[in-house]
C-alpha atoms as a PDB file:
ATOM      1  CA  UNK A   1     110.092 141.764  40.217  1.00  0.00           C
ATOM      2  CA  UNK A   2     107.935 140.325  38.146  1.00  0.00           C
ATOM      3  CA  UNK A   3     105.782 142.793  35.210  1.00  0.00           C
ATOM      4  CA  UNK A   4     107.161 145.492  37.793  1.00  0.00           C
ATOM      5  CA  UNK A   5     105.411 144.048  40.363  1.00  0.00           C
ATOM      6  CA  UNK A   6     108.053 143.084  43.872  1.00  0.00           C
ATOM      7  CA  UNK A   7     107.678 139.370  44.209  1.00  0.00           C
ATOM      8  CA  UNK A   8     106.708 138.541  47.849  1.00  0.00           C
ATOM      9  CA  UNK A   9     109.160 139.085  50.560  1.00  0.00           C
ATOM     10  CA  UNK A  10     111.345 141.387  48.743  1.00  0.00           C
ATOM     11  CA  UNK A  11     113.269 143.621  48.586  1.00  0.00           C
ATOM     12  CA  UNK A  12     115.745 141.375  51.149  1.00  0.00           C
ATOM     13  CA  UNK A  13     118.458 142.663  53.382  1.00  0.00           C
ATOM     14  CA  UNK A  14     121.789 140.547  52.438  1.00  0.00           C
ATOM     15  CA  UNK A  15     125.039 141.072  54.690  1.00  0.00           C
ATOM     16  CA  UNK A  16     128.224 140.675  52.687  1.00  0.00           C
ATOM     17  CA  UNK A  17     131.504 138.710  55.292  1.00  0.00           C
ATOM     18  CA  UNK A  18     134.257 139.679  54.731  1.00  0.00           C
ATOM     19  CA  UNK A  19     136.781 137.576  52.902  1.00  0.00           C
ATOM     20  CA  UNK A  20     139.641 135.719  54.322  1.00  0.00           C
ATOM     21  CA  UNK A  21     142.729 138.151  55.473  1.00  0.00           C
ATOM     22  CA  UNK A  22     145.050 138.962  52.566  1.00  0.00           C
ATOM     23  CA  UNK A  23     148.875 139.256  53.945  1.00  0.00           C
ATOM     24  CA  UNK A  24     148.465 142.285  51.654  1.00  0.00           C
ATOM     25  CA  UNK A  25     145.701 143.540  53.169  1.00  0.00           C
ATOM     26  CA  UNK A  26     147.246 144.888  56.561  1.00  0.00           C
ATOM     27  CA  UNK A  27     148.029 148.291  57.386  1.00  0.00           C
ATOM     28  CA  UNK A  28     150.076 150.394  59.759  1.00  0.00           C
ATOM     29  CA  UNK A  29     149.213 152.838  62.031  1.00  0.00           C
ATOM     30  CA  UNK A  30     150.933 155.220  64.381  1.00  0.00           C
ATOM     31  CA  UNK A  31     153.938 157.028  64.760  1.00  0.00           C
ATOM     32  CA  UNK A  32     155.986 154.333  66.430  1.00  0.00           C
ATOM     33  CA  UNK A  33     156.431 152.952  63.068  1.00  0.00           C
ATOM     34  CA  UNK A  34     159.242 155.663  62.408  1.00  0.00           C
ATOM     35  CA  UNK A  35     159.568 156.826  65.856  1.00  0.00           C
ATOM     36  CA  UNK A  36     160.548 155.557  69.549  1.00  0.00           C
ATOM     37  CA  UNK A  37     161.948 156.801  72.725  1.00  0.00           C
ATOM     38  CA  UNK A  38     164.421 155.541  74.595  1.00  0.00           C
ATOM     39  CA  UNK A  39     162.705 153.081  77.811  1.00  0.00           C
ATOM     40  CA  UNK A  40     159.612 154.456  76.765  1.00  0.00           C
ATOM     41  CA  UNK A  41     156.739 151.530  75.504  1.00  0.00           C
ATOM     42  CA  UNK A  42     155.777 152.433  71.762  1.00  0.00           C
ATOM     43  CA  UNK A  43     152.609 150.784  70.750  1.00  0.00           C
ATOM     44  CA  UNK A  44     151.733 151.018  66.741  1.00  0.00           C
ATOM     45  CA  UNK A  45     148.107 149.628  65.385  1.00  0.00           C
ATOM     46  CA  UNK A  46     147.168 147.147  62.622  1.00  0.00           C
ATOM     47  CA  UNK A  47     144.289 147.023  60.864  1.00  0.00           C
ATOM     48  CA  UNK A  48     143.911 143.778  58.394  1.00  0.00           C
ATOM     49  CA  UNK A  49     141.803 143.781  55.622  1.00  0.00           C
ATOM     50  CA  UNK A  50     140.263 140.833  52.828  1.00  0.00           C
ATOM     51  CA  UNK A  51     142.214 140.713  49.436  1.00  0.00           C
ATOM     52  CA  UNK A  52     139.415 143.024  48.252  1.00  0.00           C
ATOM     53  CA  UNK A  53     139.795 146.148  50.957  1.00  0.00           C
ATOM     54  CA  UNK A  54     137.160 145.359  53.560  1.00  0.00           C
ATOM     55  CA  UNK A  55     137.827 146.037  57.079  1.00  0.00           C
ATOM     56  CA  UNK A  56     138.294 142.591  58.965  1.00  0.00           C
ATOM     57  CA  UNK A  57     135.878 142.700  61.610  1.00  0.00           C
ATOM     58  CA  UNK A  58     136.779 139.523  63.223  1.00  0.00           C
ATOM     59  CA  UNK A  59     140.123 137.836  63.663  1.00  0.00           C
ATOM     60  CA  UNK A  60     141.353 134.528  64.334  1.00  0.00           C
ATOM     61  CA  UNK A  61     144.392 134.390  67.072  1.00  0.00           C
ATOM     62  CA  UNK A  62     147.780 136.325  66.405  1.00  0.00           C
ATOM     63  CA  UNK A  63     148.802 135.632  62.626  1.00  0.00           C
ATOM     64  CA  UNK A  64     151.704 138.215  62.580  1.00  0.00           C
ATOM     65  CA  UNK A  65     154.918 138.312  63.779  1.00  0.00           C
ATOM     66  CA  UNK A  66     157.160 141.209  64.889  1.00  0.00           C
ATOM     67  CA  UNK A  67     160.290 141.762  65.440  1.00  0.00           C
ATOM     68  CA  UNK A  68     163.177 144.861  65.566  1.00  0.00           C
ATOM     69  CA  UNK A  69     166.831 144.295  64.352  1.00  0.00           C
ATOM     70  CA  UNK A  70     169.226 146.943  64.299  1.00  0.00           C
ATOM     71  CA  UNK A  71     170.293 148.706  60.983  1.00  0.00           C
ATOM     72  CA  UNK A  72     174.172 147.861  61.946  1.00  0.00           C
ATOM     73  CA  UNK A  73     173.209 144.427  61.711  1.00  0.00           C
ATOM     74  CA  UNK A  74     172.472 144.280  57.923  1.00  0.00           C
ATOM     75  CA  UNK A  75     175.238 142.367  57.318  1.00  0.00           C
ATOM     76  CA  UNK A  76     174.932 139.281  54.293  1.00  0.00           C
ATOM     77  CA  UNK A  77     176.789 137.072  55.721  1.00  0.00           C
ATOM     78  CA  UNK A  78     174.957 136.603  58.877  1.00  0.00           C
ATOM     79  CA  UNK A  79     171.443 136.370  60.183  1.00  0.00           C
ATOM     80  CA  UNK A  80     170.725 139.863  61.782  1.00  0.00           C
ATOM     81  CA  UNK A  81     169.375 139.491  65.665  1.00  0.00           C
ATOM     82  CA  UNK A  82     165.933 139.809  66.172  1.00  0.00           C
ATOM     83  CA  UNK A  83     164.642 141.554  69.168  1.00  0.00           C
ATOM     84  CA  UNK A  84     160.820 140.530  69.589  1.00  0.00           C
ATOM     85  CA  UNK A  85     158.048 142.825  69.740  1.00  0.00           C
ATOM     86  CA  UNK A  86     154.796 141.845  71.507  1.00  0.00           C
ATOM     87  CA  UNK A  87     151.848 141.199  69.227  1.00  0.00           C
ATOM     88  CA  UNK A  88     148.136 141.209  70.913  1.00  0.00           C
ATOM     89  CA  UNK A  89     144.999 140.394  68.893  1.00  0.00           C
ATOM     90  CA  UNK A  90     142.344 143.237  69.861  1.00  0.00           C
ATOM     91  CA  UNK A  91     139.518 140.489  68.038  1.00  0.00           C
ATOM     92  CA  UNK A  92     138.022 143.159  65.825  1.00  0.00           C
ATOM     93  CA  UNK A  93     140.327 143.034  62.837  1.00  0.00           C
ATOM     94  CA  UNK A  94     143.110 145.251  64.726  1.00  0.00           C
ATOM     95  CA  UNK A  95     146.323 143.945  66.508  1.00  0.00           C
ATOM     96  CA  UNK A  96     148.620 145.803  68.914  1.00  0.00           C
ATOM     97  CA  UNK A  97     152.142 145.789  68.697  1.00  0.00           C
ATOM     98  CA  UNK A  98     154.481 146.944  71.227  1.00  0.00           C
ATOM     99  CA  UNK A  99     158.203 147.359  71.675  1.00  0.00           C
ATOM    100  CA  UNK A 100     160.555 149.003  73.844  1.00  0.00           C
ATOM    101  CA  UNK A 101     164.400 150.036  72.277  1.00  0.00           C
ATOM    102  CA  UNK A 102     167.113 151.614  74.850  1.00  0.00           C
ATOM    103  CA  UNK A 103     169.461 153.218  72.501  1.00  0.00           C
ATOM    104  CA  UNK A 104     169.325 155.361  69.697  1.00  0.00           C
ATOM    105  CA  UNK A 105     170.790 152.946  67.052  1.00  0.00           C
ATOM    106  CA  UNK A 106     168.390 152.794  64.376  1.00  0.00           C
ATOM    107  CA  UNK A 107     166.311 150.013  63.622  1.00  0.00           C
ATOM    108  CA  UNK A 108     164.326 147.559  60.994  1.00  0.00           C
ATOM    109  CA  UNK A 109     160.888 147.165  62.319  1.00  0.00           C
ATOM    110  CA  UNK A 110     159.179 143.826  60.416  1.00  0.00           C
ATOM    111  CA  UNK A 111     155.675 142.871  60.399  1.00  0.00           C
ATOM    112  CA  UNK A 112     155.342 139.613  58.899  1.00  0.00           C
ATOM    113  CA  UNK A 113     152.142 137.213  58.032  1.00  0.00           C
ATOM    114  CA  UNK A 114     152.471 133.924  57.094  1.00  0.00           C
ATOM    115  CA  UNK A 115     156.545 134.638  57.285  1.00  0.00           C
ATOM    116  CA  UNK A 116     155.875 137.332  54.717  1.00  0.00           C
ATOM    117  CA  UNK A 117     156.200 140.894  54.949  1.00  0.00           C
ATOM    118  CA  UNK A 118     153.515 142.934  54.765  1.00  0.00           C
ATOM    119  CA  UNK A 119     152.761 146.299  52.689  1.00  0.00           C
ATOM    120  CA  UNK A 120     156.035 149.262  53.526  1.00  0.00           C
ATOM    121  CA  UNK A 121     157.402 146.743  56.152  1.00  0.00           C
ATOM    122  CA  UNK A 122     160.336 146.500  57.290  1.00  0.00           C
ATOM    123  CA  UNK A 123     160.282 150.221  58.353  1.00  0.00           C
ATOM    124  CA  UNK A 124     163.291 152.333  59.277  1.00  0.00           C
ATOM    125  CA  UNK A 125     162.773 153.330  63.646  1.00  0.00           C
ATOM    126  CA  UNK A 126     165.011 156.391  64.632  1.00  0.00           C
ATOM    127  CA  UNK A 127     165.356 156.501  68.367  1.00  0.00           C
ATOM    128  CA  UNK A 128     165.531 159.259  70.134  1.00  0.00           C
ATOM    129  CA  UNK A 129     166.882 159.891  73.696  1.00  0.00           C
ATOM    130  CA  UNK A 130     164.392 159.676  76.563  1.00  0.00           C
ATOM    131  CA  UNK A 131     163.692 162.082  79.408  1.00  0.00           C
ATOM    132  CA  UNK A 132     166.961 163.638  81.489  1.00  0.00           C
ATOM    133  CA  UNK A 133     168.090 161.549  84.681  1.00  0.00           C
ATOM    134  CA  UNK A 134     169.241 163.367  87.561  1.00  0.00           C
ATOM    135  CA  UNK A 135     171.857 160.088  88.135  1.00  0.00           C
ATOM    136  CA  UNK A 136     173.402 159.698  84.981  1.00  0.00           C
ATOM    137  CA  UNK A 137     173.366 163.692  83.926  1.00  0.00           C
ATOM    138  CA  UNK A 138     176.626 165.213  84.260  1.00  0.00           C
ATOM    139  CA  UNK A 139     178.304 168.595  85.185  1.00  0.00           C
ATOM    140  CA  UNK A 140     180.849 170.146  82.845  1.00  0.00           C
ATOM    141  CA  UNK A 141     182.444 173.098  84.741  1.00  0.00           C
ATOM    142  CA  UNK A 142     184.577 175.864  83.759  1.00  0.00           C
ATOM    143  CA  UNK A 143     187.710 175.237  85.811  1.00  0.00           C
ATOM    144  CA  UNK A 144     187.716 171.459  86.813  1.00  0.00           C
ATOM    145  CA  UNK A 145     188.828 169.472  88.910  1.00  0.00           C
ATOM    146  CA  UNK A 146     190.004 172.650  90.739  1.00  0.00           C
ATOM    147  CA  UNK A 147     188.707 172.687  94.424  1.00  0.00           C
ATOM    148  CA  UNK A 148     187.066 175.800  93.321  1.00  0.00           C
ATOM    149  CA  UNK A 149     185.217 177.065  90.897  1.00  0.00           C
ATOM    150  CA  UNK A 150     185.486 181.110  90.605  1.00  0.00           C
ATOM    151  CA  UNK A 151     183.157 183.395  88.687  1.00  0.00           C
ATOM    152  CA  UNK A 152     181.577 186.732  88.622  1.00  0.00           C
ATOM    153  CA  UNK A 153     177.687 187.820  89.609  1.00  0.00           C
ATOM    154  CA  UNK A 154     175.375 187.365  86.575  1.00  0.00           C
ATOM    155  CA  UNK A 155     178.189 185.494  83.939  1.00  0.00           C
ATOM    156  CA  UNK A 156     178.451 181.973  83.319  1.00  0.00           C
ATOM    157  CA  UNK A 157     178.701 179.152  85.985  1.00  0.00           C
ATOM    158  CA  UNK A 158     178.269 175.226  84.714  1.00  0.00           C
ATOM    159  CA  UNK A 159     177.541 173.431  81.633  1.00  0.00           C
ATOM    160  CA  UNK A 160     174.865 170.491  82.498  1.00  0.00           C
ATOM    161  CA  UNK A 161     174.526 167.459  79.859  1.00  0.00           C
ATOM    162  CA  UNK A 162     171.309 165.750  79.801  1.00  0.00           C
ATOM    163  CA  UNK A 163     171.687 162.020  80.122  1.00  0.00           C
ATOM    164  CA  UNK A 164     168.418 159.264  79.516  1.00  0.00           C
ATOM    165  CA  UNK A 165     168.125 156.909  82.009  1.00  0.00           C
ATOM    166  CA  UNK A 166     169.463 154.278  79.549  1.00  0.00           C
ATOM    167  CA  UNK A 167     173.437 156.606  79.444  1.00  0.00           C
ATOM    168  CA  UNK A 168     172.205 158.146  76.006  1.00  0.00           C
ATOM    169  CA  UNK A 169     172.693 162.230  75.842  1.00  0.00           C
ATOM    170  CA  UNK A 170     170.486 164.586  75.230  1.00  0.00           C
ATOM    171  CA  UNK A 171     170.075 165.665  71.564  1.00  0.00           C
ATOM    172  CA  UNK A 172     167.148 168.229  72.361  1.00  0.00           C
ATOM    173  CA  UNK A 173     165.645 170.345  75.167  1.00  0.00           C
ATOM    174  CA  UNK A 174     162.982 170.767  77.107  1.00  0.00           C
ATOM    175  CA  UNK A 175     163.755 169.337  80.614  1.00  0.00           C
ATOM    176  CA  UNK A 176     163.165 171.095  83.535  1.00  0.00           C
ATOM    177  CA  UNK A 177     166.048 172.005  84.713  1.00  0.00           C
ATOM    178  CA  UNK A 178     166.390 174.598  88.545  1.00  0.00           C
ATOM    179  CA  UNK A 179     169.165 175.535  90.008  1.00  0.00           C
ATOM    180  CA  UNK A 180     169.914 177.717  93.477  1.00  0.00           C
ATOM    181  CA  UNK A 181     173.034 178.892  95.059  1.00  0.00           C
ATOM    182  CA  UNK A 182     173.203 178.923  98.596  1.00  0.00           C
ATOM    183  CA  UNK A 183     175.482 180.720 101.220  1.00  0.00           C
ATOM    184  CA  UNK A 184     173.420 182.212 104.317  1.00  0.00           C
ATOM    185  CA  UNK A 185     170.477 182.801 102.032  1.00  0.00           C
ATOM    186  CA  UNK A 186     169.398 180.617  98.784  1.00  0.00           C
ATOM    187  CA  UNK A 187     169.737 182.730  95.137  1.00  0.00           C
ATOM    188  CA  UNK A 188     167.299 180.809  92.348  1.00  0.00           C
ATOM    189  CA  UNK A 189     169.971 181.421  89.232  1.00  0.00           C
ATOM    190  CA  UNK A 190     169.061 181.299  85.629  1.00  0.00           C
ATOM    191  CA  UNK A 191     169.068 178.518  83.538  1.00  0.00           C
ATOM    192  CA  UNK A 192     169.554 178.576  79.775  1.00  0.00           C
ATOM    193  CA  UNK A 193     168.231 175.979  77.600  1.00  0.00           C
ATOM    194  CA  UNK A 194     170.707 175.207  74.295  1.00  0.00           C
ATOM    195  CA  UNK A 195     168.061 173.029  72.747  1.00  0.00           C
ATOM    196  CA  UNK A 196     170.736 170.677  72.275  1.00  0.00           C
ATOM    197  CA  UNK A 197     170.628 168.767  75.032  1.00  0.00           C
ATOM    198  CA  UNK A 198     172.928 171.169  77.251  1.00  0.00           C
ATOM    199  CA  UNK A 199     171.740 173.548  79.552  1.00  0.00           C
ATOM    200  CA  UNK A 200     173.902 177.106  80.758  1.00  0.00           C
ATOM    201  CA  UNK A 201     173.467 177.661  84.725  1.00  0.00           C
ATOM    202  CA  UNK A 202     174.388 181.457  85.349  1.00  0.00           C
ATOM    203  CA  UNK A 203     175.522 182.946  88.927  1.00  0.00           C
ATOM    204  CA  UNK A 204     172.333 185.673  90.035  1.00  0.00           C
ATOM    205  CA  UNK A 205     172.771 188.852  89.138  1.00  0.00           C
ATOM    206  CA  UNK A 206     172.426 189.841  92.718  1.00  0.00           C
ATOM    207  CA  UNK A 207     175.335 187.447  94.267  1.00  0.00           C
ATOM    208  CA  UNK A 208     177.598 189.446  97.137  1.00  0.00           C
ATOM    209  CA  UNK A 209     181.140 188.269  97.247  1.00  0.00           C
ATOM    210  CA  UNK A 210     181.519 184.895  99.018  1.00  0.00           C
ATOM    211  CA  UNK A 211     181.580 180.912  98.561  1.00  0.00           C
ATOM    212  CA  UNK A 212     178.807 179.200  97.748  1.00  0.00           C
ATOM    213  CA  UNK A 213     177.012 175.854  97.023  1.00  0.00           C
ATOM    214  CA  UNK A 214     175.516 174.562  94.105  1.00  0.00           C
ATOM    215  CA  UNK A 215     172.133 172.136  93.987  1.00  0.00           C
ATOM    216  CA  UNK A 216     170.379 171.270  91.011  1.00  0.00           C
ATOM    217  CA  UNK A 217     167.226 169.642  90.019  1.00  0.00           C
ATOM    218  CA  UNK A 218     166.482 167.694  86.804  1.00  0.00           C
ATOM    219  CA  UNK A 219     162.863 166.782  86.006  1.00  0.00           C
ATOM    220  CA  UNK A 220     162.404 166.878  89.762  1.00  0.00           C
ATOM    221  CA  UNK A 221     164.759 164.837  91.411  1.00  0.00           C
ATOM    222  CA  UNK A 222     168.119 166.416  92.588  1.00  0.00           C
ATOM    223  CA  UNK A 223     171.401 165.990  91.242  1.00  0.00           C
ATOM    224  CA  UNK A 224     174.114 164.856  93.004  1.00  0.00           C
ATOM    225  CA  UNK A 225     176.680 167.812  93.633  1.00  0.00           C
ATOM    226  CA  UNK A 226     179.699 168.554  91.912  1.00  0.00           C
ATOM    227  CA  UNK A 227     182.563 167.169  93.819  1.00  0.00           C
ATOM    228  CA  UNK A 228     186.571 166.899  93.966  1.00  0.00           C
ATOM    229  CA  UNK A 229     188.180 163.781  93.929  1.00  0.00           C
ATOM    230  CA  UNK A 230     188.478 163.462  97.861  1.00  0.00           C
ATOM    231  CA  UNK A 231     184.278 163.389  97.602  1.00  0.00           C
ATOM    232  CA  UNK A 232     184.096 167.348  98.858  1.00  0.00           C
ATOM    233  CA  UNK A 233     181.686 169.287  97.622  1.00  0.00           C
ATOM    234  CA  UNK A 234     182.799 171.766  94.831  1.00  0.00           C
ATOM    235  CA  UNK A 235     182.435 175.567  96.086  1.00  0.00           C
ATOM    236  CA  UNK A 236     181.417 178.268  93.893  1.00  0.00           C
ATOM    237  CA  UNK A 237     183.755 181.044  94.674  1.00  0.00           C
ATOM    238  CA  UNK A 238     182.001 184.547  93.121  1.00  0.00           C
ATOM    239  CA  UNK A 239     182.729 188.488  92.836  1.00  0.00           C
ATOM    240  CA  UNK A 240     179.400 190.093  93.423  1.00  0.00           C
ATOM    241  CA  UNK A 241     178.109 192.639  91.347  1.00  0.00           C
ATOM    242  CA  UNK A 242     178.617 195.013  93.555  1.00  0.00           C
ATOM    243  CA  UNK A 243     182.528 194.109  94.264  1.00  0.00           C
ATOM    244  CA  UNK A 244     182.626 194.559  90.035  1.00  0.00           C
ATOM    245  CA  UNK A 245     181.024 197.503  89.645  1.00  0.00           C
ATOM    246  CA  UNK A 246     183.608 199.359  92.800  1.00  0.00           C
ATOM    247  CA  UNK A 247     186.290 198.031  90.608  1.00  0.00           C
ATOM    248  CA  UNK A 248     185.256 198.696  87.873  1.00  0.00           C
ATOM    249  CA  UNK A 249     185.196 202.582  89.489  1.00  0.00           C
ATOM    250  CA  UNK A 250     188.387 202.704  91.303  1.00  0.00           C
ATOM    251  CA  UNK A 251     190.124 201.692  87.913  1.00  0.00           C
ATOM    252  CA  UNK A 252     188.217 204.819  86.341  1.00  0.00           C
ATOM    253  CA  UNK A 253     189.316 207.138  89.136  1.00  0.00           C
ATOM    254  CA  UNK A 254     192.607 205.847  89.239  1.00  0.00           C
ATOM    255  CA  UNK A 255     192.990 207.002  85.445  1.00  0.00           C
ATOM    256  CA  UNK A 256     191.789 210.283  85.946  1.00  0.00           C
ATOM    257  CA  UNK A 257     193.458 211.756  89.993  1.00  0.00           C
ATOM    258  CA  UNK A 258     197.333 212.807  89.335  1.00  0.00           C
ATOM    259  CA  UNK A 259     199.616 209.771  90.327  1.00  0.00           C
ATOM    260  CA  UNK A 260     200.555 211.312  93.589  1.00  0.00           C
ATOM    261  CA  UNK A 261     196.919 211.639  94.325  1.00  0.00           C
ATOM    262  CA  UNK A 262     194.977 208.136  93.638  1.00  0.00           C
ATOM    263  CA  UNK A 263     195.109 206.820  97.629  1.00  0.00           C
ATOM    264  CA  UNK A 264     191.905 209.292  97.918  1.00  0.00           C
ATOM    265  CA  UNK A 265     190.113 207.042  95.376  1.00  0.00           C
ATOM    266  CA  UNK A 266     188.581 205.240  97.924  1.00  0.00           C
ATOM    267  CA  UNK A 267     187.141 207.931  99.713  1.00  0.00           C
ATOM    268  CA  UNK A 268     185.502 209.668  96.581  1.00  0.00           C
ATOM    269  CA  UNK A 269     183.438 206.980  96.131  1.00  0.00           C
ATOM    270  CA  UNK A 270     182.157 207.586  99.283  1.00  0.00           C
ATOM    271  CA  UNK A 271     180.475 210.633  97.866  1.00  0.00           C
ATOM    272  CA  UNK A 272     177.628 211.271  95.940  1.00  0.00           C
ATOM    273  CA  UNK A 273     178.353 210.565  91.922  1.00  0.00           C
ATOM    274  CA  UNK A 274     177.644 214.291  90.907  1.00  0.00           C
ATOM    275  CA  UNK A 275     179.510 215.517  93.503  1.00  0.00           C
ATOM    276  CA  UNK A 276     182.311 212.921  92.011  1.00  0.00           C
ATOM    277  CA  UNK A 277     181.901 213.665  88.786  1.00  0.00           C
ATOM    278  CA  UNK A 278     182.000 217.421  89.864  1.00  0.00           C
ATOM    279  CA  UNK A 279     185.094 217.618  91.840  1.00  0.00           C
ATOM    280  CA  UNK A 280     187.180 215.106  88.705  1.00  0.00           C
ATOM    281  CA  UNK A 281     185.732 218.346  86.296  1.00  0.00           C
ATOM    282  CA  UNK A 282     187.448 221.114  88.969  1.00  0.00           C
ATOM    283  CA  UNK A 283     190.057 218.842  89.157  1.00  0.00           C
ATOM    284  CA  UNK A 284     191.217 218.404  85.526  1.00  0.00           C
ATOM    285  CA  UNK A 285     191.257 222.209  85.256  1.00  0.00           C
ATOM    286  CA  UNK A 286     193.848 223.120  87.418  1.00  0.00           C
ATOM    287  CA  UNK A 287     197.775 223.167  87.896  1.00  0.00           C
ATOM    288  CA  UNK A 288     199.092 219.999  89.667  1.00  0.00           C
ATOM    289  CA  UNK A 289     200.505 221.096  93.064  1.00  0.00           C
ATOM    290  CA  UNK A 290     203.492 219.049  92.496  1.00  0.00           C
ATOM    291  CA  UNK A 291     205.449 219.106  89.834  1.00  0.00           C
ATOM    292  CA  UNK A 292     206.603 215.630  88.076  1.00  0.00           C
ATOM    293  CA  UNK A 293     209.451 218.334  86.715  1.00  0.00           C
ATOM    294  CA  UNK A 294     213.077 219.228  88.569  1.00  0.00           C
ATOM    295  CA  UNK A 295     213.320 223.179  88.550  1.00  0.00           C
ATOM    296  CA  UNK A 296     216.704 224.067  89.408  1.00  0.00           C
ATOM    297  CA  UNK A 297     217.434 226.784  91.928  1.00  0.00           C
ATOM    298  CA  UNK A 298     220.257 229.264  91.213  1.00  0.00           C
ATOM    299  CA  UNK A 299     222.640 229.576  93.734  1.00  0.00           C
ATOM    300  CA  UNK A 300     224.780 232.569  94.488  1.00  0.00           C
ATOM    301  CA  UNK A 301     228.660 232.621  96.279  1.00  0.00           C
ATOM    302  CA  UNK A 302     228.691 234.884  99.564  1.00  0.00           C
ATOM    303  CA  UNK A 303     231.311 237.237  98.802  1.00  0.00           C
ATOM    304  CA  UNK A 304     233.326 238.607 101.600  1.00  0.00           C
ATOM    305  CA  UNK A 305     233.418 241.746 102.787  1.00  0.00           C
ATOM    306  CA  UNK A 306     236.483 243.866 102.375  1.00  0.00           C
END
């Protein structure tokens, strides 16, 4: 201005560049900078910035390097291995970095510009299992390696350990796990999560008496079934509910009838359970017809007539 007055062609528009990147100027972003699954790609974000904080809008080829080494390799003496990670320039200021680890060992993840590592790197990766296979999950049963396996309706069956794909178990939940038993007809069964990895399959509640066969699926794909040594295929012997619960009665009746009395068991619980329950009450109230007692009879010596 000049006496107040704007001189001619003012005010201008300037546009401020950006400096040149600043190794300090980068910056992290996403989880997989603390986090990874097992054979799963983790991708993590990095935005660079001048020595001053502006956002880089350009870039000029791949100036970082990555790389992974695991924490058991932190040993002095020797250069730790490096496992690569793959570095793409996105040409607006941001790179991509991606990696893949298949075990749960943890790790040192370094970002590195100009051989120097940039702001928080290296950062500490703790892998965690990935998804449940159906090939390398495993059965853990109750009586093993029996030909059999013998249980009642409704109680517990088999233990199933979630395996990754890459042989590391399961530390958490959440696959979906189905599981039928089949004789004549197929029974879906119940299958309790642990959150730990493990999952509880439980016989039906409805189960008759009988053999039966086991097939499970794990994150859709079936299992291979439980076998014996000589490659059979386990059976799943059970005691229905209903087989319990007669049992169960006939040990009740047997406590109550006199001892010389409990062969009719079986045919009182052909009747209705009031009537039952009726006839036990009558029962209890009277004299045993037999006597678990000797009485001795008096005898008496004919005497002869004279």
């Amino acid at each position: 201005r000049v006496s107040g007055e704007p001189i001619c062609g003012t005010p201008s528009l300037f546009q401020v560049a950006h400096g040149p990147v600043a190794t300090s100027g980068f910056v992290g972003l996403g989880d997989g900078l603390t986090k990874a699954t097992c054979g799963a790609k983790t991708t993590i974000l990095i935005q660079s910035h001048d020595e001053y904080g502006n956002e880089m809008r350009t870039t000029s080829g791949n100036v970082l390097q990555a790389y992974l080494t695991k924490a058991t390799d932190a040993d002095p003496s020797k250069e730790a291995e490096k496992h690569a990670a793959k570095v793409d320039d996105l040409g607006n200021g941001i790179y991509s970095i991606t990696y893949v680890v298949t075990d749960t060992a943890p790790r040192q993840f370094h970002i590195k510009h100009n051989n120097t590592d940039i702001p928080n790197s290296p950062w500490k990766i703790i892998p965690v299992p990935g998804p449940g296979s159906a090939s390398k999950s495993v059965f853990i049963t109750p009586q093993a390696p029996t030909s059999r396996a013998v249980g009642q309706a409704g109680h517990h069956a088999a233990k199933l350990q979630g395996v990754d794909a890459h042989g590391n178990p399961r530390r958490e939940g959440g696959d979906e796990v189905h599981a039928v038993f089949s004789k004549r007809v197929s029974y879906p069964a119940d299958v309790i999560d642990t959150n730990d990895g493990s999952y509880s399959i439980m016989y039906p509640h409805n189960l008759e008496s009988g053999d039966y066969r086991l097939d499970v699926t794990l994150n859709g794909n079936k299992m291979k079934r439980i076998t014996d040594e000589d490659g059979s295929t386990k059976q799943h012997t059970v005691i229905g509910t209903t087989a319990i619960l007669v049992e169960e009665e006939l040990q009740m009746l047997h406590s109550k009838l006199p001892t010389n009395a409990v062969h009719i068991a079986p045919l009182l619980l052909l009747l209705r359970p009031d009537i039952r329950a009726a006839f036990l009450s009558e029962l209890s109230g009277l004299t045993p017809y037999y006597s678990t007692t000797t009485t001795t009879v008096p005898t008496t010596t004919p005497t002869t007539p004279t």
